[in-house]
Protein backbone atom coordinates (compact mmCIF):
# COMPACT_ATOMS: atom_id res chain seq x y z
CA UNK A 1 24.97 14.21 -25.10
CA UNK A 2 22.64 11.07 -24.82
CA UNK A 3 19.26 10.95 -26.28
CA UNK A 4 16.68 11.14 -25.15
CA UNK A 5 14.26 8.35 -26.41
CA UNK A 6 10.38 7.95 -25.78
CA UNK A 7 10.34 4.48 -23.79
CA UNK A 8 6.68 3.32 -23.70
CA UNK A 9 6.20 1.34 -20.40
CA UNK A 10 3.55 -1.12 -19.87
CA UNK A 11 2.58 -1.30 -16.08
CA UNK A 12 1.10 -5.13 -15.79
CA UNK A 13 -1.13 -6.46 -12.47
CA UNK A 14 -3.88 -9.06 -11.97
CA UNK A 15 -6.29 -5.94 -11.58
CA UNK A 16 -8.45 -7.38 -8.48
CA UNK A 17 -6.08 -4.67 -6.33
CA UNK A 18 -8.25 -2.43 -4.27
CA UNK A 19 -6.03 -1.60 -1.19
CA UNK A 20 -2.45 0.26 -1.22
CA UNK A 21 -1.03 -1.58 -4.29
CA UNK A 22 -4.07 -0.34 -6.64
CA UNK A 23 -3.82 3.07 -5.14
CA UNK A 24 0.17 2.68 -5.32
CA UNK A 25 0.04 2.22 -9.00
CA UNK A 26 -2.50 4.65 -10.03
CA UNK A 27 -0.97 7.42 -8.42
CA UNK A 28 1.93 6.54 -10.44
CA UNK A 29 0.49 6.09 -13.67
CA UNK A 30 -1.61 9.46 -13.06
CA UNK A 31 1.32 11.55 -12.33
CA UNK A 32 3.52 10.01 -15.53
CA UNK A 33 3.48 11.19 -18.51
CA UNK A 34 0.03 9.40 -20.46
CA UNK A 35 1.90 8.82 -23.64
CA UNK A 36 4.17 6.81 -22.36
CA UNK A 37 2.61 4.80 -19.35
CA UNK A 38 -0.06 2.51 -19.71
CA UNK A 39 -1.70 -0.10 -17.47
CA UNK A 40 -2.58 -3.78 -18.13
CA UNK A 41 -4.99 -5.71 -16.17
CA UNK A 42 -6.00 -9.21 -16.15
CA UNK A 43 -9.36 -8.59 -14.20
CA UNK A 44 -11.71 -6.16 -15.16
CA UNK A 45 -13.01 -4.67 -11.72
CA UNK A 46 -12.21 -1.90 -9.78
CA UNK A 47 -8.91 -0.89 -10.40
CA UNK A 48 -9.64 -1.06 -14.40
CA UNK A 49 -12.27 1.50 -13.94
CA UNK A 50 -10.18 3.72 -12.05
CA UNK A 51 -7.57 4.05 -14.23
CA UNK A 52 -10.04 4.66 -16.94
CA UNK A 53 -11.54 7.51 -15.01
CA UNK A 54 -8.02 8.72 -14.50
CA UNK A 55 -7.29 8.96 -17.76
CA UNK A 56 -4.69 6.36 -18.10
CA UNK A 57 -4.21 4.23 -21.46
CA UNK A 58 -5.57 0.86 -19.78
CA UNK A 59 -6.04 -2.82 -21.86
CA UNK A 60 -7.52 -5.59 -20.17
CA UNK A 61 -6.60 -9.06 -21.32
CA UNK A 62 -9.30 -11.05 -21.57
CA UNK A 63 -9.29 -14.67 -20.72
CA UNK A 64 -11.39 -17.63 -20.01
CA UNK A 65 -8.72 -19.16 -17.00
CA UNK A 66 -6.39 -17.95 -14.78
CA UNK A 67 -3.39 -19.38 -16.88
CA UNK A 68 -4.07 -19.31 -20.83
CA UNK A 69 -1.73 -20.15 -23.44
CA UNK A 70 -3.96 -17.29 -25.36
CA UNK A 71 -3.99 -14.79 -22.84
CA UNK A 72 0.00 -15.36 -23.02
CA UNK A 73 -0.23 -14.46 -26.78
CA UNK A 74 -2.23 -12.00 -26.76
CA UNK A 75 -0.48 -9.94 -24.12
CA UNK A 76 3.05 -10.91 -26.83
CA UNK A 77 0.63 -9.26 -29.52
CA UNK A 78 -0.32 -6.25 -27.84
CA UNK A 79 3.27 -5.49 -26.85
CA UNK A 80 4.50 -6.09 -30.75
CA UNK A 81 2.15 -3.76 -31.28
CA UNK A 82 2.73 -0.64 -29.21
CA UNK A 83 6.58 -0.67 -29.09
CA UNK A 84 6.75 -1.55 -25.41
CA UNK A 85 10.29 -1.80 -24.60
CA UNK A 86 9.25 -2.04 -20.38
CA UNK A 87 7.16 -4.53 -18.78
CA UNK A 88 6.66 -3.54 -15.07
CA UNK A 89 5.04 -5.56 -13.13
CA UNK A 90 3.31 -5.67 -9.16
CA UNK A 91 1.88 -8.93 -8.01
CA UNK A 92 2.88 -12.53 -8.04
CA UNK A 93 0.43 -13.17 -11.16
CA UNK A 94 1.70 -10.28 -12.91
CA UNK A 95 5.05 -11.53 -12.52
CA UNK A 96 4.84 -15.38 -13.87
CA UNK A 97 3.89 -14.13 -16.64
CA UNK A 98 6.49 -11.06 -17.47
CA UNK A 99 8.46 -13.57 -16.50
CA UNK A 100 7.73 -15.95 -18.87
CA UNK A 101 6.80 -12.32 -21.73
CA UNK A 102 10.27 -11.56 -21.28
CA UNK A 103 11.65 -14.73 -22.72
CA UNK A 104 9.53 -14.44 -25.80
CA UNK A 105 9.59 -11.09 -26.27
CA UNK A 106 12.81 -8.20 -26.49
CA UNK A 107 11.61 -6.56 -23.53
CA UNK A 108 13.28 -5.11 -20.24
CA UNK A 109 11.66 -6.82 -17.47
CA UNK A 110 10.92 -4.76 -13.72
CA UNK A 111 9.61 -5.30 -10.67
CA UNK A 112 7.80 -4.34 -7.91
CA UNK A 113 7.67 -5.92 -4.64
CA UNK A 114 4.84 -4.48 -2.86
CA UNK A 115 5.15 -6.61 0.32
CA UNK A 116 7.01 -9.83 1.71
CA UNK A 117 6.77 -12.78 -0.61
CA UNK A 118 6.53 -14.97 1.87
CA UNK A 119 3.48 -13.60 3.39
CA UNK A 120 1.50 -12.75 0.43
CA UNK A 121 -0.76 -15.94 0.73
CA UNK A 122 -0.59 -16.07 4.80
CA UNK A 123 -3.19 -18.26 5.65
CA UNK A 124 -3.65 -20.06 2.46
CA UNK A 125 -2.26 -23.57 3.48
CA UNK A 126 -0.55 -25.52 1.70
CA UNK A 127 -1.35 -23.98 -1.88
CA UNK A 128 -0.21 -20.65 -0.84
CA UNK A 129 3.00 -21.81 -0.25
CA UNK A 130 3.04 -23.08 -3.80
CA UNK A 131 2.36 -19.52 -5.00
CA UNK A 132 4.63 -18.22 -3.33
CA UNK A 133 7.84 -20.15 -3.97
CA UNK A 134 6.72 -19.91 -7.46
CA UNK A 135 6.33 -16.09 -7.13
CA UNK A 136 9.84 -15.78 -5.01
CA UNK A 137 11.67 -18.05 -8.02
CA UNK A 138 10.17 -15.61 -10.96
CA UNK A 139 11.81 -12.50 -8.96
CA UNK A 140 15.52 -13.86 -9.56
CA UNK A 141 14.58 -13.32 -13.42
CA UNK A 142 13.99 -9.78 -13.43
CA UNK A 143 16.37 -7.04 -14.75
CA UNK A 144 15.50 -5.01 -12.35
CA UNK A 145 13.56 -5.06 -8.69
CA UNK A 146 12.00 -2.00 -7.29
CA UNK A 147 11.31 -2.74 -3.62
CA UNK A 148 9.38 -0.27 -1.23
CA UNK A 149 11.20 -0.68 2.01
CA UNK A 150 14.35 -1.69 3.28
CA UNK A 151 13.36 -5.08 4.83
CA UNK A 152 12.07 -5.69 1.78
CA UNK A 153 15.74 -4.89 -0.19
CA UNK A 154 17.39 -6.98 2.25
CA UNK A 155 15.42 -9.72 1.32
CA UNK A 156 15.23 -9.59 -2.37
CA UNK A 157 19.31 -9.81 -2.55
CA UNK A 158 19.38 -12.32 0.37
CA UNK A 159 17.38 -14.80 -2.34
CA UNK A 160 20.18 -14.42 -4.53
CA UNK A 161 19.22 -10.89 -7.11
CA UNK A 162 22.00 -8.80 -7.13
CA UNK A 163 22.16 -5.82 -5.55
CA UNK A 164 23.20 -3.82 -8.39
CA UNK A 165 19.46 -5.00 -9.67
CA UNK A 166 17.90 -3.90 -6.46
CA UNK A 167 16.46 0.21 -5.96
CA UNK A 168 14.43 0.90 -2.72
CA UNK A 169 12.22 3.54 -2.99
CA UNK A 170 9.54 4.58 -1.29
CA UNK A 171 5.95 5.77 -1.66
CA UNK A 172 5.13 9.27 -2.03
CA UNK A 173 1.41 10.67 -2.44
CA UNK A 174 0.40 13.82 -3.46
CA UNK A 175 -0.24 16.32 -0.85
CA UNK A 176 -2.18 19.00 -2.83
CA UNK A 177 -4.88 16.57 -2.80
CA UNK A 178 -7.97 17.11 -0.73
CA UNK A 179 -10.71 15.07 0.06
CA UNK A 180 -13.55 14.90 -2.61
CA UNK A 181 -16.56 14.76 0.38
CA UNK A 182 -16.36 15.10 3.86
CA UNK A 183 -18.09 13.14 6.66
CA UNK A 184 -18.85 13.98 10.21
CA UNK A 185 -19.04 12.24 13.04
CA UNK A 186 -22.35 12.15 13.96
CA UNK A 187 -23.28 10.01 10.49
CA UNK A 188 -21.42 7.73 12.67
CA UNK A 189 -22.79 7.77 15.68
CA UNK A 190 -20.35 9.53 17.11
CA UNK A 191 -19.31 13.15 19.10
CA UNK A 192 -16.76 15.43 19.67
CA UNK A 193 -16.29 14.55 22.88
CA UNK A 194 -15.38 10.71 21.70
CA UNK A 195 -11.35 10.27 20.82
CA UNK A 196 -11.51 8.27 17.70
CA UNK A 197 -8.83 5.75 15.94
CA UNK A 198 -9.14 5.04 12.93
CA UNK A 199 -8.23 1.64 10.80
CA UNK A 200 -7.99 1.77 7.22
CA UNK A 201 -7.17 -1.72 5.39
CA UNK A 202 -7.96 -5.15 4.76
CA UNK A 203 -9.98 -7.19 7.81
CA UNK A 204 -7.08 -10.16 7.22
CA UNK A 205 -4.84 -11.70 9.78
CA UNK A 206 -1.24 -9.97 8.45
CA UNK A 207 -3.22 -6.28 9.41
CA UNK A 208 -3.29 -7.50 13.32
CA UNK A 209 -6.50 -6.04 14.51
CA UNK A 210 -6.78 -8.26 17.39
CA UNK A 211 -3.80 -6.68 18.63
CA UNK A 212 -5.75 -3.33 18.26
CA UNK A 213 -8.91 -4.51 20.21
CA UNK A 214 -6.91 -6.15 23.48
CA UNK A 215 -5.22 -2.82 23.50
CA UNK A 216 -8.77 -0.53 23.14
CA UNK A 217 -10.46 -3.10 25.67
CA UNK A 218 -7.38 -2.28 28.21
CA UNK A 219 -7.75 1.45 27.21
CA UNK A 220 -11.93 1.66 27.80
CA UNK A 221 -11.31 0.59 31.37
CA UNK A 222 -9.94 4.14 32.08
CA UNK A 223 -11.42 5.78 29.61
CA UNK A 224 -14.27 4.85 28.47
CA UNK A 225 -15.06 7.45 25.84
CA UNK A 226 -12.83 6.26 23.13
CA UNK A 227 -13.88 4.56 19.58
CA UNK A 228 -12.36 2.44 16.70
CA UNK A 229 -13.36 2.84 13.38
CA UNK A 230 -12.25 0.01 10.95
CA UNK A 231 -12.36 1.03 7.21
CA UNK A 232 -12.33 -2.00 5.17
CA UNK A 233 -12.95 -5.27 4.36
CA UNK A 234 -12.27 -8.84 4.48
CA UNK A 235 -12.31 -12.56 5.16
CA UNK A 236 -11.92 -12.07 8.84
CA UNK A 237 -15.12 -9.79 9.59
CA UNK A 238 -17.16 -12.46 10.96
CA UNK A 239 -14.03 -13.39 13.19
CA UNK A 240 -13.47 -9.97 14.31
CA UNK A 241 -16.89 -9.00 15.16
CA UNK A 242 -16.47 -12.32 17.36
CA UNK A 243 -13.37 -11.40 19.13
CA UNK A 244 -14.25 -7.92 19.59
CA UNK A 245 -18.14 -9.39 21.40
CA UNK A 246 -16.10 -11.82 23.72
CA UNK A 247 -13.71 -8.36 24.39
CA UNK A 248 -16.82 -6.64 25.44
CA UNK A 249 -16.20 -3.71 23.06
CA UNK A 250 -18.51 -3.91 20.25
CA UNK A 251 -20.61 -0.81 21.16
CA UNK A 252 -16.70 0.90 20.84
CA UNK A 253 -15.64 -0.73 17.56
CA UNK A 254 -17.86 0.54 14.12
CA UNK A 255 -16.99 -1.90 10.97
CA UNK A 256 -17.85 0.38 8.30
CA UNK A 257 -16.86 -1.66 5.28
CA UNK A 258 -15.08 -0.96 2.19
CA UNK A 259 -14.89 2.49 0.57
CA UNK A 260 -13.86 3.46 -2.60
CA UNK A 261 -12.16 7.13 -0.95
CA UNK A 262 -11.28 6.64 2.62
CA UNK A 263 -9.81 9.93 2.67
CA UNK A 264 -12.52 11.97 4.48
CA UNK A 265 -12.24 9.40 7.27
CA UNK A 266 -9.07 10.92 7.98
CA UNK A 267 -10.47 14.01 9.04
CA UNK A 268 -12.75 12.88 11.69
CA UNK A 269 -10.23 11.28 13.43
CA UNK A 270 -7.88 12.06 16.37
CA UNK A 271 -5.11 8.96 15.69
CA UNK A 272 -4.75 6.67 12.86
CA UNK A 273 -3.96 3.19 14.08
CA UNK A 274 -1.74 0.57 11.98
CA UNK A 275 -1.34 -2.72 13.83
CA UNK A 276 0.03 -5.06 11.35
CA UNK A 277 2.83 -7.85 11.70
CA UNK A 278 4.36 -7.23 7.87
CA UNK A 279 3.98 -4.05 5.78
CA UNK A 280 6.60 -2.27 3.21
CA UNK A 281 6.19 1.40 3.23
CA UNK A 282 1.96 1.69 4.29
CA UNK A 283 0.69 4.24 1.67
CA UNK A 284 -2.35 4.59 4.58
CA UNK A 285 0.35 6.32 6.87
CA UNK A 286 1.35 9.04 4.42
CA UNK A 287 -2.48 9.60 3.65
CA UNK A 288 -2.57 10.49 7.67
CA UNK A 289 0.02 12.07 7.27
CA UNK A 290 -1.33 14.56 4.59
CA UNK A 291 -4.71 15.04 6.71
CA UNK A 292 -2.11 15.88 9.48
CA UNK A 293 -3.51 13.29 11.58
CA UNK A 294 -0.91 11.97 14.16
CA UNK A 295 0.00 7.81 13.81
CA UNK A 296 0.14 5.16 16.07
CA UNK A 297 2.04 2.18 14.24
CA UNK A 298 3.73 -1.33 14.93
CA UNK A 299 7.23 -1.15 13.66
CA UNK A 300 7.72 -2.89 10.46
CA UNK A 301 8.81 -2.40 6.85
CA UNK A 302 10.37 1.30 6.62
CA UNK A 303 7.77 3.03 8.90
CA UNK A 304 10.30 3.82 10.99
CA UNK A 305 11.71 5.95 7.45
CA UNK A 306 8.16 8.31 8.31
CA UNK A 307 8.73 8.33 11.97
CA UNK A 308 12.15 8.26 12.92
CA UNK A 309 11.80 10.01 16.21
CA UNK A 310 8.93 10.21 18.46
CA UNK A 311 7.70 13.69 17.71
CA UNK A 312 6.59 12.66 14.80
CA UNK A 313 4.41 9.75 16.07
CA UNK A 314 4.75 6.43 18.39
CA UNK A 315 6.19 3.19 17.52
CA UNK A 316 5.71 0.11 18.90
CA UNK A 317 6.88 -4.09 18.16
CA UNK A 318 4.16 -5.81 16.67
CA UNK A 319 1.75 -7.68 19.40
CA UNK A 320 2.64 -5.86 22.19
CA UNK A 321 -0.87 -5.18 23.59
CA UNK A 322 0.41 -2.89 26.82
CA UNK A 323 2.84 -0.89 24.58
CA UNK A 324 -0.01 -0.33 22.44
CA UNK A 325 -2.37 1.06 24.84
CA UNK A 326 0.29 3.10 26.51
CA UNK A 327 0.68 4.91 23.26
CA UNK A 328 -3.09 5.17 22.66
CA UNK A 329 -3.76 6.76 26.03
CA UNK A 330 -0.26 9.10 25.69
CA UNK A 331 -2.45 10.53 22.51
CA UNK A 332 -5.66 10.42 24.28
CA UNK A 333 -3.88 12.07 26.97
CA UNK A 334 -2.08 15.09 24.43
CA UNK A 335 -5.50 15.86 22.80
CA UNK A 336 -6.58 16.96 26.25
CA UNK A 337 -3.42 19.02 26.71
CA UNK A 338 -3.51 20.10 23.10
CA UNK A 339 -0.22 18.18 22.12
CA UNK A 340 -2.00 16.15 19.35
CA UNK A 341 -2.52 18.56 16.82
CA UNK A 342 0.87 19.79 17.24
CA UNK A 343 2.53 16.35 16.24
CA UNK A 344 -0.22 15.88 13.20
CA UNK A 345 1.47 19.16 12.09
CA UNK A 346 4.38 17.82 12.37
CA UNK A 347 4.48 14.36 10.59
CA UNK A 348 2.84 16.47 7.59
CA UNK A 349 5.77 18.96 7.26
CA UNK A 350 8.04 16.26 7.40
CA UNK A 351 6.45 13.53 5.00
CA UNK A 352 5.63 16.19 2.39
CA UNK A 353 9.65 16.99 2.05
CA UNK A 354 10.42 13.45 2.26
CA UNK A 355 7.79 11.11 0.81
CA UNK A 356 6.05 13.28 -2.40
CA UNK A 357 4.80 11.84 -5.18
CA UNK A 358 7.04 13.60 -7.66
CA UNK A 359 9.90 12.32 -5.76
CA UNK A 360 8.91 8.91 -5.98
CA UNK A 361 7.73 9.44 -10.00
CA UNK A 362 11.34 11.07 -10.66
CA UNK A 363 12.85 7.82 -8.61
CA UNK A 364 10.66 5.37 -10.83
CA UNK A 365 11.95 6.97 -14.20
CA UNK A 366 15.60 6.70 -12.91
CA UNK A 367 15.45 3.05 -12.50
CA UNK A 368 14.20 2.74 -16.19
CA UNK A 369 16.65 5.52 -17.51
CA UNK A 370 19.75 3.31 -15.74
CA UNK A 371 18.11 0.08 -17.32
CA UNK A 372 18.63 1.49 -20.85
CA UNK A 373 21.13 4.53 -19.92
CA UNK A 374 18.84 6.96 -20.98
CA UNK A 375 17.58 10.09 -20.73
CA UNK A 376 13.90 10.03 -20.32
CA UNK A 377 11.18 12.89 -18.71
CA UNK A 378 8.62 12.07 -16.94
């Protein structure tokens, strides 16, 4: 028999996280074993006060810039210290420096890739591409690479990891949860006789919202009754308040701002909307999902894993404005011939078998238990 040996993981990220990755990794963390887990941060703002609310053993490294020679040896210290024998990181800060952690220290170095390297600083000009060739050369170091979708596997071995290194699993929530408050729609301005769709991430240019508004500004012409509620928040909100004037539909599109629990949103609305042009596995889908809310969402990543047949939801490419509103009006049109709730019921059944957080914990601890061929519990 093997033994079974008490591997203390240290989960490390920037810490300025506050969409799916924070939400990704606290989950995690939450559901593992406290012992055993802990969380490192190299900002102290939202996502360090989470955790610590949570419960989880979190250390922030303090530090007076971005890249210390300190900071590094402080971080070596702290892992002397507490017998870390994993470093997993999730970011392109966290991983320069396990990267560089793993050369002066014993420990076994993981990964995960949240989203596609070469669009994590879209937009950024010439600087982001810096980041992220130096982010996409510190992956080919790590023992091992967790990715989140299968795009996303295909990639990481196409840059030249092996795939014996590479695991693709995906996100799982928990679907006991329920929603701390509740909302209702007339704090909004809004009825039950409105359809609403509902946004929830980031106002940035890789989430695609103009492709939402063309669509809604197509769909208002025949029916005029129907809303957009964007959850979130973001460079582009000047932009997008812009774009959606010049569309005319400003008195149909509500920009709520950021929220620190987004799930009551979910149960106010008739269709959760994802429009972007890059995602993984969108933690936001299997949060409708749990709510039972049916999903309207552009291909990419491993959404397709969630909906792999249209009862379950519609598909469509990314930037295809008529597609789009011929899927929003196909749900406007099943709400009025009470086919709607039916297929929320639906994708709910199915992502809590697939996509559940213990799952996804039990697939986490097999990637470490392979790294060492162990035995460990989560």
């Amino acid at each position: 028999m093997e033994r079974k040996i008490a591997v203390k993981v240290l989960h490390l990220n920037a810490g300025n996280e506050t969409g799916g990755g924070m939400h990704h990794i606290l989950s995690l963390l939450h559901h593992l074993n406290h012992e055993r887990y802990m969380l490192g941060v190299l900002e102290k703002k939202e996502m360090y006060h989470r955790a610590k609310d949570l419960g989880i053993k979190t250390v922030y490294f303090p530090h007076r810039i971005k890249t210390s020679i300190l900071l590094l040896k402080n971080m070596q210290k702290f892992i002397k210290e507490k017998g870390i024998k994993i470093v997993h990181s999730h970011g392109p800060r966290a991983n320069v420096y396990a990267n560089i952690l793993q050369r002066l220290t014993s420990i076994h170095w993981v990964v995960t890739v949240h989203s596609d390297p070469r669009k994590d600083f879209l937009g950024k000009g010439f600087y982001g591409e810096i980041l992220s060739r130096l982010n996409i050369n510190t992956l080919k170091n790590a023992d091992n690479i967790i990715t989140i979708s299968d795009p996303l596997q295909a990639y990481v071995t196409e840059i030249g990891v092996p795939a014996s290194k590479v695991t693709c699993t995906y996100n799982g929530i928990d679907f006991h949860k329920k929603p701390t408050q509740y909302y209702t729609r007339d704090m909004f301005g809004l009825t039950d006789e409105h359809f609403v769709f509902l946004m929830v991430g980031r106002l940035e240019k890789i989430k695609g919202h103009i492709l939402a508004f063309r669509s809604l500004a197509k769909l208002l012409g025949k029916h005029p009754n129907c809303h957009l509620l964007l959850v979130g928040d973001g460079t582009l909100k000047e932009e997008l308040q812009r774009q959606a004037s010049h569309l005319n539909i400003s008195d149909h599109v509500h920009f709520l701002g950021y929220y620190d629990d987004v799930s009551p949103f979910y149960e106010i609305a008739d269709v959760k909307l994802l429009t972007s042009l890059s995602e993984s596995f969108p933690l936001v889908l299997l949060e409708a999902a749990r709510s039972k809310l049916p999903v309207i969402s552009t291909n990419v990543g491993s959404v397709s894993r969630l909906i792999p047949k249209q009862s379950l939801g519609w598909l469509i490419q990314p930037n295809e404005v008529q597609r789009l509103m011929n899927a929003m009006e196909q749900a406007y049109i099943f709400k009025k011939e009470n086919k709607l709730q039916y297929m929320g019921n639906q994708l709910h059944n199915y992502a809590k078998e697939k996509f559940s957080l213990d799952n996804f914990a039990k697939n986490i601890a097999k990637v470490y238990e392979k790294s060492f061929k162990l035995k460990s519990s989560v």
